[in-house]
Protein backbone atom coordinates (compact mmCIF):
# COMPACT_ATOMS: atom_id res chain seq x y z
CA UNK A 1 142.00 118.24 216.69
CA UNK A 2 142.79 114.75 217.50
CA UNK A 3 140.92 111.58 217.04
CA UNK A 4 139.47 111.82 220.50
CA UNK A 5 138.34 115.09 219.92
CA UNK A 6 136.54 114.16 216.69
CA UNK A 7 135.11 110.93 218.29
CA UNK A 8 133.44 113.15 221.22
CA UNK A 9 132.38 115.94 218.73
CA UNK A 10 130.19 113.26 216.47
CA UNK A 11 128.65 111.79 219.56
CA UNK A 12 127.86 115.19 220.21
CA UNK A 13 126.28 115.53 216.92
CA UNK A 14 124.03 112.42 217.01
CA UNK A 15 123.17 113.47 220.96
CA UNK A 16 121.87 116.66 219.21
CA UNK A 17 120.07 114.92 216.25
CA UNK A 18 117.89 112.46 219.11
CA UNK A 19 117.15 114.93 221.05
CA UNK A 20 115.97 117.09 218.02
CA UNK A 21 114.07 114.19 216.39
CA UNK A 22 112.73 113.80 220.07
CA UNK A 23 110.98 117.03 220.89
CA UNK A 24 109.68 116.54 217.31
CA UNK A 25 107.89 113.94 218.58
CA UNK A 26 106.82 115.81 221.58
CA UNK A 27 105.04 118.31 219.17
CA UNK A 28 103.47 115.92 217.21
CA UNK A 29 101.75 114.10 220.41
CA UNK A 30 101.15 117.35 222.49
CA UNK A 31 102.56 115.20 225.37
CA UNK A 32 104.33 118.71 227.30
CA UNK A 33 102.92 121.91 226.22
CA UNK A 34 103.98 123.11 222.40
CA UNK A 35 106.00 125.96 223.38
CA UNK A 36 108.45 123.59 225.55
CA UNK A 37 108.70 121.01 222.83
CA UNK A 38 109.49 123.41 220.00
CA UNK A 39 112.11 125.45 222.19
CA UNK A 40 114.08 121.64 222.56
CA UNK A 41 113.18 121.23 218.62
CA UNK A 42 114.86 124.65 218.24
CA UNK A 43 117.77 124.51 220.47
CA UNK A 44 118.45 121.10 219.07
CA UNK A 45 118.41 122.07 215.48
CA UNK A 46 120.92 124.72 216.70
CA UNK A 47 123.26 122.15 218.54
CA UNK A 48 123.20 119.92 215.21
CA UNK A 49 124.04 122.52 212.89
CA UNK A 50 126.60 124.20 215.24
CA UNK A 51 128.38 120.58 215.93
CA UNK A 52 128.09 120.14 212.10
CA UNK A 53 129.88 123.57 211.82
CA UNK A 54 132.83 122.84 214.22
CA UNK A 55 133.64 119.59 212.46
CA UNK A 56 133.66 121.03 209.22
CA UNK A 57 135.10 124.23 209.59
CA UNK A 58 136.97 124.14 213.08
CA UNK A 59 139.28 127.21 212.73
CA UNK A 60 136.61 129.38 211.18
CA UNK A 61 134.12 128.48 214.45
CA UNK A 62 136.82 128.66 216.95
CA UNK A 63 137.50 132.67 215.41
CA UNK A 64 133.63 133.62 216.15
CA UNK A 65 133.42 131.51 219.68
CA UNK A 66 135.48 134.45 221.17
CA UNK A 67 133.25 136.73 220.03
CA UNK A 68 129.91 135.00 220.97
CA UNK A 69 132.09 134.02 224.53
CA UNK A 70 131.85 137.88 224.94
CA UNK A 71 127.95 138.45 224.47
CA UNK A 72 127.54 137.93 227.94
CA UNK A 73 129.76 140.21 229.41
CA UNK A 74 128.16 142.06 227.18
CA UNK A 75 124.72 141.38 228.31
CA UNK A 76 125.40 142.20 231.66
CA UNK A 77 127.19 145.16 231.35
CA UNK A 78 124.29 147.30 230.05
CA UNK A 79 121.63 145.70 232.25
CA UNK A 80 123.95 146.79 234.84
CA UNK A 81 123.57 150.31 233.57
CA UNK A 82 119.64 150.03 233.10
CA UNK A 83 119.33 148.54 236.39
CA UNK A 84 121.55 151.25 238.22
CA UNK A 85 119.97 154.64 238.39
């Protein structure tokens, strides 16, 4: 990767870490309902530790992308098949 890449990946990262240290605060003041504030908790604690993963282990992450890249092919291949009679 080159220095671009890494520059844009660790904005990424600190993005991530805001808006995870901001839904925290959502919870704490019950300012939007809980559920909404701990699914942006969640799905930022899952951004930060992803973005943490790609910088530190970029080959290893790039070998599993193709795999989770297939999920929803996946996915909509059997609801296809519950969906069709």
């Amino acid at each position: 990767m080159s220095a671009n890449s890494y520059g844009f990946w660790i904005a990424m990262w600190i993005l991530a870490l805001g808006s995870t240290m901001h839904s925290y605060l959502f919870i704490r003041s019950r300012y939007i309902p809980k559920m909404l504030a701990v699914s942006g908790a969640v799905a930022g604690s899952l951004a930060v530790i992803g973005i943490l993963a790609w910088l530190v282990f970029p080959a290893a992450v790039a070998g599993t992308l193709g795999a989770v890249r297939a999920l929803p092919t996946v996915a909509s291949g059997l609801m296809a098949i519950m969906l069709v009679p």
